[in-house]
N, C-alpha and C. Protein backbone atom coordinates (compact mmCIF):
# COMPACT_ATOMS: atom_id res chain seq x y z
N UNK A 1 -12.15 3.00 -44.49
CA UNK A 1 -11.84 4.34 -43.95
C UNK A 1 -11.38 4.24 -42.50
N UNK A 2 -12.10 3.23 -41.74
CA UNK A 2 -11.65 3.42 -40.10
C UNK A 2 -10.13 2.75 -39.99
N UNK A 3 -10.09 1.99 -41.13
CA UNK A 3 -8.43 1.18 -41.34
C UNK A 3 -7.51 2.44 -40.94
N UNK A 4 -7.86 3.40 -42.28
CA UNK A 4 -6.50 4.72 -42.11
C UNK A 4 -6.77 5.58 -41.06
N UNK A 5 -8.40 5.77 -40.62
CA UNK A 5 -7.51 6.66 -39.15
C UNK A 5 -6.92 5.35 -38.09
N UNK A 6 -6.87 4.38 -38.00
CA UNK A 6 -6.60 3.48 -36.89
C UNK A 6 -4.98 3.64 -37.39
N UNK A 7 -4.57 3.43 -38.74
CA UNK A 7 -3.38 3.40 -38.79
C UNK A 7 -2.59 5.27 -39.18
N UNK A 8 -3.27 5.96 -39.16
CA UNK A 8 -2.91 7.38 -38.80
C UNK A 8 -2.97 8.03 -37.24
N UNK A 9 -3.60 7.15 -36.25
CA UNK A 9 -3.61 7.21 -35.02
C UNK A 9 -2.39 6.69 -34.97
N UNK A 10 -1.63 5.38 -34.82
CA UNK A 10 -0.71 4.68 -34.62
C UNK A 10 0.65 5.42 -35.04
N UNK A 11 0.87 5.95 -36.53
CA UNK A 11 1.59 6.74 -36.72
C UNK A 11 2.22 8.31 -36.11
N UNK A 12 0.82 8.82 -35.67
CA UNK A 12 1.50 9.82 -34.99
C UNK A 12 1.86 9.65 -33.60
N UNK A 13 1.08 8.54 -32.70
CA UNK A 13 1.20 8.21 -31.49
C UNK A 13 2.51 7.50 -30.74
N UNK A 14 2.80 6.66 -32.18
CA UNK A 14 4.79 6.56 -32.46
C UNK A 14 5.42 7.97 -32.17
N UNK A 15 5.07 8.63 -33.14
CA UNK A 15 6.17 10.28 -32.85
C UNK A 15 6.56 10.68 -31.73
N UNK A 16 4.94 10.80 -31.07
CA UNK A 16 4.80 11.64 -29.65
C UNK A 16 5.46 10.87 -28.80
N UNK A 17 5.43 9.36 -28.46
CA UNK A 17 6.03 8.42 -27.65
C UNK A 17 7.66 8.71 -28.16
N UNK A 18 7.97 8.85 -29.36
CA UNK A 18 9.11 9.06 -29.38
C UNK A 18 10.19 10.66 -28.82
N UNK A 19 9.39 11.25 -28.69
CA UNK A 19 9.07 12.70 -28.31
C UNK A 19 9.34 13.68 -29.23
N UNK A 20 9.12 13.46 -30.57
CA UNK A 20 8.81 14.27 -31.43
C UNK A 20 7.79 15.16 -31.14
N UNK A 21 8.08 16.50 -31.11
CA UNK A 21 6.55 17.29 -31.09
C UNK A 21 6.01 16.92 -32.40
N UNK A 22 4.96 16.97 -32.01
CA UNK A 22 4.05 16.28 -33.42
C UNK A 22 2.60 16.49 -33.49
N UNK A 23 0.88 15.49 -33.82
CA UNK A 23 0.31 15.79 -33.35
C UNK A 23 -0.52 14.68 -32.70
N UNK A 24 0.11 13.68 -31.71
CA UNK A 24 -0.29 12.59 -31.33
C UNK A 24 -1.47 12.65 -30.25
N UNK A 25 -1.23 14.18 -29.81
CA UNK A 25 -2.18 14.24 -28.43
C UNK A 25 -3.56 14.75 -29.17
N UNK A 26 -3.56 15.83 -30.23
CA UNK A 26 -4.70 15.48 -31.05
C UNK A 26 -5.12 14.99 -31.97
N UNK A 27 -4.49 13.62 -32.19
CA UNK A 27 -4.43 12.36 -32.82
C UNK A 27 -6.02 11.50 -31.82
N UNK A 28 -5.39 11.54 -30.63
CA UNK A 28 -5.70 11.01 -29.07
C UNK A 28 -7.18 11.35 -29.35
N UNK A 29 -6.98 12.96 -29.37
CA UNK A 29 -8.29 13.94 -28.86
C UNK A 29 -9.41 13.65 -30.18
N UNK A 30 -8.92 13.40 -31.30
CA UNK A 30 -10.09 13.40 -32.66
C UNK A 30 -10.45 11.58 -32.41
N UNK A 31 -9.14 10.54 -32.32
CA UNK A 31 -9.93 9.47 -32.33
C UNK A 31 -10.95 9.11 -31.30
N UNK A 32 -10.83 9.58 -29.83
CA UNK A 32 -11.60 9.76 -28.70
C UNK A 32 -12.88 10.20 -29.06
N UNK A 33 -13.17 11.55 -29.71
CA UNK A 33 -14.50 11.94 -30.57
C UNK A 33 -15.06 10.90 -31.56
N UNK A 34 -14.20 10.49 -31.95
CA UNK A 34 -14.93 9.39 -33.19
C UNK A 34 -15.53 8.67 -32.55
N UNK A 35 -14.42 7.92 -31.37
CA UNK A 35 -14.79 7.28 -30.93
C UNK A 35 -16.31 7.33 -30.11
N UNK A 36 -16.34 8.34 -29.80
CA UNK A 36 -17.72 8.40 -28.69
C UNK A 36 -18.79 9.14 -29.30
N UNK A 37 -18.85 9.31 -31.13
CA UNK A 37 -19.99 9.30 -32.08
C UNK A 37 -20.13 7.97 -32.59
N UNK A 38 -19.26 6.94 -32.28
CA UNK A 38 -19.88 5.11 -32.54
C UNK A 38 -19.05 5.20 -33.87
N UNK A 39 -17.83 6.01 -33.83
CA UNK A 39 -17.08 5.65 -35.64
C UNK A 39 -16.00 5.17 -35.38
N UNK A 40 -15.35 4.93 -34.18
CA UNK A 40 -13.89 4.18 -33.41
C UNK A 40 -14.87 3.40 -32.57
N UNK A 41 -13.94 2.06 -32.43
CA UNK A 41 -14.16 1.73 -31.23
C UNK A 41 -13.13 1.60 -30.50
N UNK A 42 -13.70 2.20 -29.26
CA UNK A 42 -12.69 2.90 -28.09
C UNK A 42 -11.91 2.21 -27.71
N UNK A 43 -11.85 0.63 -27.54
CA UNK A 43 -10.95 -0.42 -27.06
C UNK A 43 -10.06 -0.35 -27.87
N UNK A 44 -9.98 -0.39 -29.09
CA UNK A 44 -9.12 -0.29 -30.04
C UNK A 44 -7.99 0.96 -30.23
N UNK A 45 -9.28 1.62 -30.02
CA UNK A 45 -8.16 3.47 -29.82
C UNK A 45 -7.24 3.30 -28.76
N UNK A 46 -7.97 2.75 -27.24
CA UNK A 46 -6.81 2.69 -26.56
C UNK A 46 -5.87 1.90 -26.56
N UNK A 47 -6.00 0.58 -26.92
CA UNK A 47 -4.56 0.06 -27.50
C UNK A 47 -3.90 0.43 -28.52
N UNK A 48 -4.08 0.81 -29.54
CA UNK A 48 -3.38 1.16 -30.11
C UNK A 48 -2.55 2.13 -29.74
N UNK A 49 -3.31 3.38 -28.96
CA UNK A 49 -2.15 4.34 -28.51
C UNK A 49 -1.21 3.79 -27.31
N UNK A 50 -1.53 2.72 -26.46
CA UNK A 50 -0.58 2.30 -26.22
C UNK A 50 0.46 1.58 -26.50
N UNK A 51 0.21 0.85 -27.26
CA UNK A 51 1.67 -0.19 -28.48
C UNK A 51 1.88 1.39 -28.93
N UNK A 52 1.10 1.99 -29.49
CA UNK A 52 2.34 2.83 -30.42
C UNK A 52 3.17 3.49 -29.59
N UNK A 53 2.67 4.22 -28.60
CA UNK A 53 3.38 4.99 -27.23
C UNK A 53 4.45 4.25 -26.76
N UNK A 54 4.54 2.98 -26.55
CA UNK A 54 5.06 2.11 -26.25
C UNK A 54 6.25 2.15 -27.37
N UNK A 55 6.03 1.53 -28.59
CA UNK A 55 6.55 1.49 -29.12
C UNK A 55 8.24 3.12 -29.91
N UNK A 56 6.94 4.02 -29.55
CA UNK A 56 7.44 4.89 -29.53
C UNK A 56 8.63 5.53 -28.65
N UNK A 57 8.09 5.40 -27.57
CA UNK A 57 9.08 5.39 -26.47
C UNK A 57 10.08 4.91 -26.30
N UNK A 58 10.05 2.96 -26.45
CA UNK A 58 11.44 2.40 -26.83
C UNK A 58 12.99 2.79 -28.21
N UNK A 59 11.74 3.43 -28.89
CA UNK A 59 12.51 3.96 -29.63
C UNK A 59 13.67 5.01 -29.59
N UNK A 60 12.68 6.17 -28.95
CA UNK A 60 13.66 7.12 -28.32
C UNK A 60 14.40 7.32 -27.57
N UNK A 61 14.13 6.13 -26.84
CA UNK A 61 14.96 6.07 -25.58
C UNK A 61 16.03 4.71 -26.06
N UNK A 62 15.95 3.96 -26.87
CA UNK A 62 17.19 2.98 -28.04
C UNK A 62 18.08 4.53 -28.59
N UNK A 63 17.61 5.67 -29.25
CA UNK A 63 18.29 6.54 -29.81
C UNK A 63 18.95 7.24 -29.21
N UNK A 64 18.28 7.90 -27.74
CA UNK A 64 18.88 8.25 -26.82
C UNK A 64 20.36 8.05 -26.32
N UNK A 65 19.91 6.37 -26.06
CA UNK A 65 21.21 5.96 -25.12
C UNK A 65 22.05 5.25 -26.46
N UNK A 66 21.97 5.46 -27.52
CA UNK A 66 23.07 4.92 -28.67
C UNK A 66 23.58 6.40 -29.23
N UNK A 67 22.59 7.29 -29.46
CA UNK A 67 23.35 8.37 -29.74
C UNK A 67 24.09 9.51 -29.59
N UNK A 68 22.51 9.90 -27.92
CA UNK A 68 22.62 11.08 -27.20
C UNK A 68 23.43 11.81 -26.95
N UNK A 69 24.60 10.71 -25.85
CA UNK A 69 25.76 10.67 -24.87
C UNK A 69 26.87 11.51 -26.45
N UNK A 70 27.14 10.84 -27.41
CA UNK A 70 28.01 11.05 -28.90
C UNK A 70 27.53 12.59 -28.89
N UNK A 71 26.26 13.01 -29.32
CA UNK A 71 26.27 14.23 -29.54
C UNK A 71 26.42 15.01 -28.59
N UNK A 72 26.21 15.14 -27.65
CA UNK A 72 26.66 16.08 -26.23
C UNK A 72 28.01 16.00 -25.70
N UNK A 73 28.80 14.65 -26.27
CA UNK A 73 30.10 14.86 -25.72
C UNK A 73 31.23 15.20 -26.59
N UNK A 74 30.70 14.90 -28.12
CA UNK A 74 31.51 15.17 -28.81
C UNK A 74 32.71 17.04 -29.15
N UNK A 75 34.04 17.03 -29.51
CA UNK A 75 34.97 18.14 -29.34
C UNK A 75 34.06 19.32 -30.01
N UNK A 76 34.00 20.63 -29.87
CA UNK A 76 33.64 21.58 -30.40
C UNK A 76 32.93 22.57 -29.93
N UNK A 77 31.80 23.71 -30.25
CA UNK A 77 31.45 24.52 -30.05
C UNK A 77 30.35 24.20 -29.00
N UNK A 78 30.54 24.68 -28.14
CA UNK A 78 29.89 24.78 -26.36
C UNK A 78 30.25 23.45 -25.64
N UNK A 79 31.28 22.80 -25.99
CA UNK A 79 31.73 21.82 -25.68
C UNK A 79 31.61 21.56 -23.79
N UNK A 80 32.37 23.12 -23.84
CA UNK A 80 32.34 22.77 -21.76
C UNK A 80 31.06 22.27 -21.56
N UNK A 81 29.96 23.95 -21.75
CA UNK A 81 28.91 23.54 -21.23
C UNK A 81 28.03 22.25 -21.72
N UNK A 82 28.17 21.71 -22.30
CA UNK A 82 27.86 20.10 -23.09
C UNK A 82 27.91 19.57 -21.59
N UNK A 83 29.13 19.41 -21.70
CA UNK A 83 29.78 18.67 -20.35
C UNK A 83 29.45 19.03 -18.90
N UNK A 84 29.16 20.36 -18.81
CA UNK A 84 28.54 20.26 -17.51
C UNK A 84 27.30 19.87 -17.55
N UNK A 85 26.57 19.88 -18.74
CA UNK A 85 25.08 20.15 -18.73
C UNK A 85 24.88 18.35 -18.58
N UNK A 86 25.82 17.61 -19.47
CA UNK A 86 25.60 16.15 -18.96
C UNK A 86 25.92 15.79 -17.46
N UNK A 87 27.23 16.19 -16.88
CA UNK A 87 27.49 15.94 -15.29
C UNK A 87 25.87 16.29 -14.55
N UNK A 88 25.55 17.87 -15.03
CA UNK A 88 24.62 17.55 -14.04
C UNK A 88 23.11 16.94 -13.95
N UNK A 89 22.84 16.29 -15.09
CA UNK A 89 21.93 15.71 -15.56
C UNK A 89 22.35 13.74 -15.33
N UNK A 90 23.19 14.13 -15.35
CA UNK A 90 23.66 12.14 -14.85
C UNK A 90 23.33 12.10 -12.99
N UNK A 91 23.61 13.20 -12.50
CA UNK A 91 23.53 13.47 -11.17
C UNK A 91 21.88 13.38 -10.79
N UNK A 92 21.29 14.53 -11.57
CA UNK A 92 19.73 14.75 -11.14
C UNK A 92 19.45 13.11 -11.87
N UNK A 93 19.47 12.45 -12.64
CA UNK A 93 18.37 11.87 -13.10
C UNK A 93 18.93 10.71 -12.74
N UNK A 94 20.37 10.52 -12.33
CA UNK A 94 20.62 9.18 -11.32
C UNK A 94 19.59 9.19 -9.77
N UNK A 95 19.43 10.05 -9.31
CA UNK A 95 18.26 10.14 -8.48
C UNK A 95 16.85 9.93 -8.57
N UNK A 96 16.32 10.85 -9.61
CA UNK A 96 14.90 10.85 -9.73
C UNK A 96 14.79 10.49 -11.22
N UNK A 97 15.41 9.22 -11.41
CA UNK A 97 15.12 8.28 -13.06
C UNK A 97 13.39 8.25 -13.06
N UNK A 98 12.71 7.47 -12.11
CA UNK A 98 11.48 7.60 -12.31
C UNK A 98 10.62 8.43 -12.46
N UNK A 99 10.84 9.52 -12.06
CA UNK A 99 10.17 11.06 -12.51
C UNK A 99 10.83 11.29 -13.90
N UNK A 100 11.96 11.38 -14.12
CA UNK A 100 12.18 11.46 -15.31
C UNK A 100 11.73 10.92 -16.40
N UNK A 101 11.45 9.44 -16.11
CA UNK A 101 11.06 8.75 -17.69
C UNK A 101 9.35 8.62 -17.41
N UNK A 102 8.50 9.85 -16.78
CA UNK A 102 7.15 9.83 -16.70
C UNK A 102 7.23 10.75 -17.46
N UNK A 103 8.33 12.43 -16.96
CA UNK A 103 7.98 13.70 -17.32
C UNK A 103 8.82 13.95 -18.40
N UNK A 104 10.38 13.97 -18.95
CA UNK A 104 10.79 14.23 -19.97
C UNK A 104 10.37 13.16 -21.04
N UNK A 105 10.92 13.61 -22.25
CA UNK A 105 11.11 12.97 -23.89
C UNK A 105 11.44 11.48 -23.56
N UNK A 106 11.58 10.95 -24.04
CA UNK A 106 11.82 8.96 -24.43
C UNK A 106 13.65 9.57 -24.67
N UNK A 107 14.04 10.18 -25.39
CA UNK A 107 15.11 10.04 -25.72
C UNK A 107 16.55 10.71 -24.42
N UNK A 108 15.96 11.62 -23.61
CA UNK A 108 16.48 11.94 -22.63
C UNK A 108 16.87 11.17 -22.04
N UNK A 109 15.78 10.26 -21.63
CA UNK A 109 16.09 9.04 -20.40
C UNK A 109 17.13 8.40 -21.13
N UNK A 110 17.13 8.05 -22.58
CA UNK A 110 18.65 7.30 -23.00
C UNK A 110 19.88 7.76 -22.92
N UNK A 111 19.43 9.18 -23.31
CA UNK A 111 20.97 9.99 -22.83
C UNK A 111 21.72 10.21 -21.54
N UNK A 112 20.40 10.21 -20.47
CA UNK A 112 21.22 10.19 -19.16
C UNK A 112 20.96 8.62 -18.18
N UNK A 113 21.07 7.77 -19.16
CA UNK A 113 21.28 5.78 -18.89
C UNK A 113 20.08 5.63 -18.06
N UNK A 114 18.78 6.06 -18.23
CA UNK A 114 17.77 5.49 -16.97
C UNK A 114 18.09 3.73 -17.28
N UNK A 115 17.53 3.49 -16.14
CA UNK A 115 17.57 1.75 -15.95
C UNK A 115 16.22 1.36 -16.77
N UNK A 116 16.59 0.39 -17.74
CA UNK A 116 15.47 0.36 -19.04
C UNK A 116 14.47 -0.60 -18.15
N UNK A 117 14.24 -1.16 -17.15
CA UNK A 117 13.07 -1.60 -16.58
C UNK A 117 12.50 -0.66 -15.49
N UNK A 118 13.31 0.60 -15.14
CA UNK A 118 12.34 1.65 -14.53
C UNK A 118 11.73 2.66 -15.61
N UNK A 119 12.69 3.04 -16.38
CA UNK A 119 12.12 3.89 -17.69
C UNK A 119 10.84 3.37 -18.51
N UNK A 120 10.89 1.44 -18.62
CA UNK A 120 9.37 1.31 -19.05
C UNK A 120 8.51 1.05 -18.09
N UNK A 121 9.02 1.32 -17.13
CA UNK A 121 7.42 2.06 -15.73
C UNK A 121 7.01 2.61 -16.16
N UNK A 122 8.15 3.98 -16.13
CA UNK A 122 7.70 5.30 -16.21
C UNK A 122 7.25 5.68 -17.58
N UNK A 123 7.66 5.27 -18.88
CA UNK A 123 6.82 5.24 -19.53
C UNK A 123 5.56 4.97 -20.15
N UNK A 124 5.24 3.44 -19.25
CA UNK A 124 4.05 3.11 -19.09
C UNK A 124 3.19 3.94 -18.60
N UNK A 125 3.78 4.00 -17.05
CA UNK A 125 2.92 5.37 -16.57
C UNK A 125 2.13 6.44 -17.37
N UNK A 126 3.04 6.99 -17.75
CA UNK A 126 3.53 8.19 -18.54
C UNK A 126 2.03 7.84 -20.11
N UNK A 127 2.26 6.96 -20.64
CA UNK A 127 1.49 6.57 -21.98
C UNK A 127 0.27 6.54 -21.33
N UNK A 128 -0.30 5.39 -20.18
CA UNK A 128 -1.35 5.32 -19.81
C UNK A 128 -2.14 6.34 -18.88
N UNK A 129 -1.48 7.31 -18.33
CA UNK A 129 -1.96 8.68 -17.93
C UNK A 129 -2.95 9.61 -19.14
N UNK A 130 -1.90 9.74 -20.02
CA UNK A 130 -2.01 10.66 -21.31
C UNK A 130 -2.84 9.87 -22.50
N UNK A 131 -3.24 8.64 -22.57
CA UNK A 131 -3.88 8.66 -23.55
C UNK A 131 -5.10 8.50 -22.82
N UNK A 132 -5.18 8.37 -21.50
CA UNK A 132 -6.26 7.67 -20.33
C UNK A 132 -7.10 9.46 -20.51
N UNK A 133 -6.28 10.59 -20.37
CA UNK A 133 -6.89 12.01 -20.53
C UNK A 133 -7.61 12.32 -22.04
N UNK A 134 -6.66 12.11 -22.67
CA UNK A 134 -6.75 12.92 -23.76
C UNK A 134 -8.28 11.82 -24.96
N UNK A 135 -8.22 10.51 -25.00
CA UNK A 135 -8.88 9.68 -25.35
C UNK A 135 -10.33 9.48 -24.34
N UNK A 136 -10.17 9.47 -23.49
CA UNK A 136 -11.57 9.34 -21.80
C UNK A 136 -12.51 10.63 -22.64
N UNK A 137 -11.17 11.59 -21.97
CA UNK A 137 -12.36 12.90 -21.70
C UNK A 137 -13.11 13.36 -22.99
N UNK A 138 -12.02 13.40 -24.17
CA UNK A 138 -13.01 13.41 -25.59
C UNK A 138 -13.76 12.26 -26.25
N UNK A 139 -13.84 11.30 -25.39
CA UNK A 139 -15.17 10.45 -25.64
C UNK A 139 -16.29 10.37 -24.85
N UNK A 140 -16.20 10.81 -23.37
CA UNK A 140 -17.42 11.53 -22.71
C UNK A 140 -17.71 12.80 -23.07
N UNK A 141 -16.50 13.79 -23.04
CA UNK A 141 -16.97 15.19 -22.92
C UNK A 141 -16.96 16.05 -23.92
N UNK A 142 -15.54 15.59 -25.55
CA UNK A 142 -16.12 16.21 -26.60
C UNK A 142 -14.37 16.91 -26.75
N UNK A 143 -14.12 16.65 -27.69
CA UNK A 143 -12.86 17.66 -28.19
C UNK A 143 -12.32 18.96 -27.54
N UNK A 144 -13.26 19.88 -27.56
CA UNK A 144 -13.03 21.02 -26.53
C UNK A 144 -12.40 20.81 -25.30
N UNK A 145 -13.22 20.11 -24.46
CA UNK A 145 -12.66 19.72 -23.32
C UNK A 145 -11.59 19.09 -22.99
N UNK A 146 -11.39 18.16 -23.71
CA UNK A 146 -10.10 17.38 -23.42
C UNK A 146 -9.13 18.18 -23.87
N UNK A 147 -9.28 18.93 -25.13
CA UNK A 147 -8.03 19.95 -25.34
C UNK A 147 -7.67 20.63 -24.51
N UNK A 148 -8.09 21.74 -23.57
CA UNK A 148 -8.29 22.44 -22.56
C UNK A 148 -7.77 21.72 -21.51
N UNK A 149 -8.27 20.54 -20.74
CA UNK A 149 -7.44 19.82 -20.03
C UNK A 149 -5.89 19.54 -20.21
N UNK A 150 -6.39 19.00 -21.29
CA UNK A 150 -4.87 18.38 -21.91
C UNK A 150 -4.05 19.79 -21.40
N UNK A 151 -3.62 20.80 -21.96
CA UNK A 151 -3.09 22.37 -21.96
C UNK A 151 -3.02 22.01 -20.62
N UNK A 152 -4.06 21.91 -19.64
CA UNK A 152 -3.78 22.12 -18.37
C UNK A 152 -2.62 21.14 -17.67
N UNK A 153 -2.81 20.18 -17.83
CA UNK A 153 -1.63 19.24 -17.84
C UNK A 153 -0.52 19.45 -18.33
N UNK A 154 -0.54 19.94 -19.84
CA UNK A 154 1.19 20.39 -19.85
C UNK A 154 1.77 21.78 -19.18
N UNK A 155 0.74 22.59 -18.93
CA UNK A 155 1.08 23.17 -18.14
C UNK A 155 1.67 22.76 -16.71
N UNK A 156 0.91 22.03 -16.17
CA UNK A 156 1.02 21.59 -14.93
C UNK A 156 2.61 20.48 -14.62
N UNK A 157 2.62 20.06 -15.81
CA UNK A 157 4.23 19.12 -15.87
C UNK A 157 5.21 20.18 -16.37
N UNK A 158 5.07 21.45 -16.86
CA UNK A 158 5.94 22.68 -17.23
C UNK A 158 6.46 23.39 -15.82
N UNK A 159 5.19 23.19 -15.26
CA UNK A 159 5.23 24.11 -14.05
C UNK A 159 6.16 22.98 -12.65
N UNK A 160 6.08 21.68 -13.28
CA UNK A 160 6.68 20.92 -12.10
C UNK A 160 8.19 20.86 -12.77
N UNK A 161 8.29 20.90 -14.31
CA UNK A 161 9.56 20.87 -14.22
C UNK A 161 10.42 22.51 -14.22
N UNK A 162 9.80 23.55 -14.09
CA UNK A 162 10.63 25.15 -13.71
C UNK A 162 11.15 24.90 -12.21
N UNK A 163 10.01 24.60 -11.28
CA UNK A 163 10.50 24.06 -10.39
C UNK A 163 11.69 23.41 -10.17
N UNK A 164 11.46 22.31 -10.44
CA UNK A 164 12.74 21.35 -10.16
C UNK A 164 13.82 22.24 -10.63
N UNK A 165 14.13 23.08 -11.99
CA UNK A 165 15.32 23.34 -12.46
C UNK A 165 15.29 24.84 -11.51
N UNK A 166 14.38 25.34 -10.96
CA UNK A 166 14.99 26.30 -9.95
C UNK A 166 15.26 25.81 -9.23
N UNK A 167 15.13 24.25 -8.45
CA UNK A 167 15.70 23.76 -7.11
C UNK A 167 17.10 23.32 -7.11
N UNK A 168 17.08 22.89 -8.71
CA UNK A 168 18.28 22.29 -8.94
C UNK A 168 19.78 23.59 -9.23
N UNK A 169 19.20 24.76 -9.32
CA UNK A 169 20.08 25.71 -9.51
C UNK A 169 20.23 26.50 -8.06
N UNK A 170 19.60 26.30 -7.25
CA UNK A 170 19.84 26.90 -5.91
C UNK A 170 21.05 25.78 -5.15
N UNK A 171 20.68 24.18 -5.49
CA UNK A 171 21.17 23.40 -4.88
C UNK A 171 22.89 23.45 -5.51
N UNK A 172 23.04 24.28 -6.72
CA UNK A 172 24.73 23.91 -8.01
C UNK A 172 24.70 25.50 -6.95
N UNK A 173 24.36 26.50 -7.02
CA UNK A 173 24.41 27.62 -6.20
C UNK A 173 25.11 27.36 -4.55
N UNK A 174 24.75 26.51 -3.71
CA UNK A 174 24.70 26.09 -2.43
C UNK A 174 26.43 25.21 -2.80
N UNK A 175 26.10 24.13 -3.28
CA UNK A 175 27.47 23.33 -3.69
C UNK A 175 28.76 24.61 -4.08
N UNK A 176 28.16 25.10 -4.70
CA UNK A 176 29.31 26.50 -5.11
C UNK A 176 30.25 27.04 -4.33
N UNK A 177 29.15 27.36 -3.38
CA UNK A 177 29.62 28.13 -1.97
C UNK A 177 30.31 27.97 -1.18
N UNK A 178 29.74 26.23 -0.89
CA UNK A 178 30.71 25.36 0.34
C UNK A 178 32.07 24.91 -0.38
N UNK A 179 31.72 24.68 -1.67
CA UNK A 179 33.26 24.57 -2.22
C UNK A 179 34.41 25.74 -2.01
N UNK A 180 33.59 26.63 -2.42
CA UNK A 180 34.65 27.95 -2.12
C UNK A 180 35.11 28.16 -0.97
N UNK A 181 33.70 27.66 0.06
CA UNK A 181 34.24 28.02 1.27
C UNK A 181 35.07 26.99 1.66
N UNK A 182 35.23 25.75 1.44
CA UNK A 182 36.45 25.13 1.85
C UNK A 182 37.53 25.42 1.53
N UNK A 183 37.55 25.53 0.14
CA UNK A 183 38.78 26.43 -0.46
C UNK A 183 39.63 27.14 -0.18
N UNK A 184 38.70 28.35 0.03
CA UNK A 184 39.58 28.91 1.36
C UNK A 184 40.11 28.65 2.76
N UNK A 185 39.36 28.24 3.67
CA UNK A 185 39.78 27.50 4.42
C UNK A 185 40.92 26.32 4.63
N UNK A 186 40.76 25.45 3.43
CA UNK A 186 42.24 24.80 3.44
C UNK A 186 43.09 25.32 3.84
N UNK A 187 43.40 26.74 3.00
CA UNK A 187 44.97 27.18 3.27
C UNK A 187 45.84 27.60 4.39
N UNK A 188 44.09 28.25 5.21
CA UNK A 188 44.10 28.87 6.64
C UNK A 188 44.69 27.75 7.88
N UNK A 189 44.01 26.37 7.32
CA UNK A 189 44.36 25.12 8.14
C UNK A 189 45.57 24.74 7.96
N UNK A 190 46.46 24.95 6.71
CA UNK A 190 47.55 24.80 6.56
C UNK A 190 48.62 25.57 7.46
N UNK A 191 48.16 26.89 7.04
CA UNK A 191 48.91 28.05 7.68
C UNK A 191 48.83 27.85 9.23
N UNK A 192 48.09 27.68 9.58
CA UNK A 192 48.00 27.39 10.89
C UNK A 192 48.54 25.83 11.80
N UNK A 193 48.34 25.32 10.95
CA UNK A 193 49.19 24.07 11.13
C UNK A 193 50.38 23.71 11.12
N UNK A 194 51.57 25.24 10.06
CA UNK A 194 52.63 24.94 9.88
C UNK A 194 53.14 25.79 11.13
N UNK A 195 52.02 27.14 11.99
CA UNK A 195 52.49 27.84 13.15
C UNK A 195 52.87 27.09 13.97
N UNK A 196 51.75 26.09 14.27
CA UNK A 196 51.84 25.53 15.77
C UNK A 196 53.02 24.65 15.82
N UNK A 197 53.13 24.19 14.46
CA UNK A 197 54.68 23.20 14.03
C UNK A 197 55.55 23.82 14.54
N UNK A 198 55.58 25.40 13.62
CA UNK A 198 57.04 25.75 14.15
C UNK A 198 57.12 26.35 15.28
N UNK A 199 56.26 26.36 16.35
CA UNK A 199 55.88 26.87 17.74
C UNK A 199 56.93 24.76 18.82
């Protein structure tokens, strides 16, 4: 019996690493309980969710960067915005790759090329944070709790990424502006350039 939850832990903990919503985090949260009534043992729980996380992750982020880029760029319906939505996502996440492959999906980071030895930082990171919560706290403190936490945490990475995409829309807002405002200006520099000429 402890065979199939060890290998029903592993299975869903693949998904979630792959970023399937799924149910890997209370996969995490029930083997953590077993674990800390003496029916898992906990060393085991936590490796396993890390190879699978691991495993998981490489995956999505192999699918990512083989498929991603194809479906977002390919001819057709919302095609522009496809295309802007990749420009400005090659931009943000050429900057902050390492925040990215902690806080988005495995398969994102493939779509916008993270560097595959910072992405398995950040996924490391990323795996050993989350199974370190969700596995810890429901083997000291009990299912309830770690669920509740857990929530609080995705909240808390929801709330860091609204952020960012309001910073990042003030900053395409700001770029907007100065473009225009050069824009105009060019012509004024022209015009004025061809006065003093013919002066």
């Amino acid at each position: 019996m402890m065979l199939a939850e060890y290998i029903g832990l592993f299975v869903l903990v693949v998904t979630m690493g792959i970023g399937v919503p799924a149910l890997g985090d209370a996969a995490l949260i029930a083997a953590g309980t077993l674990a800390g009534e003496g029916r898992l043992n906990v060393g085991i729980v936590a490796a396993i969710g890390i190879v699978a996380w691991m495993l998981g992750s490489l995956a999505g982020y192999w699918i990512g960067l083989r498929n991603g880029r194809w479906l977002l760029e390919h001819p057709g319906r919302f095609e522009k915005s496809r295309q802007n939505m990749l420009a400005k996502g090659d931009r943000v996440f050429g900057r902050h790759n390492f925040l990215a492959a902690v806080t988005m999906p495995a398969y994102v980071s493939g779509i916008f090329r993270v560097g595959r030895w910072v992405f398995v930082l950040g996924a490391v990171t990323a795996g050993v944070f989350f199974i370190a919560l969700y596995v810890g706290v429901a083997y000291f403190l009990g299912p309830e709790i770690a669920e509740r936490i857990g929530t609080v945490g995705a909240r808390a990475v929801l709330g860091v990424l609204v952020v960012v995409a309001i910073g990042l829309a003030i900053r395409a807002a700001l770029t907007r502006w100065r473009t225009a405002r050069q824009n105009r200006a060019e012509p004024d520099a022209i015009n004025r350039d061809a006065t003093h000429r013919a002066r």
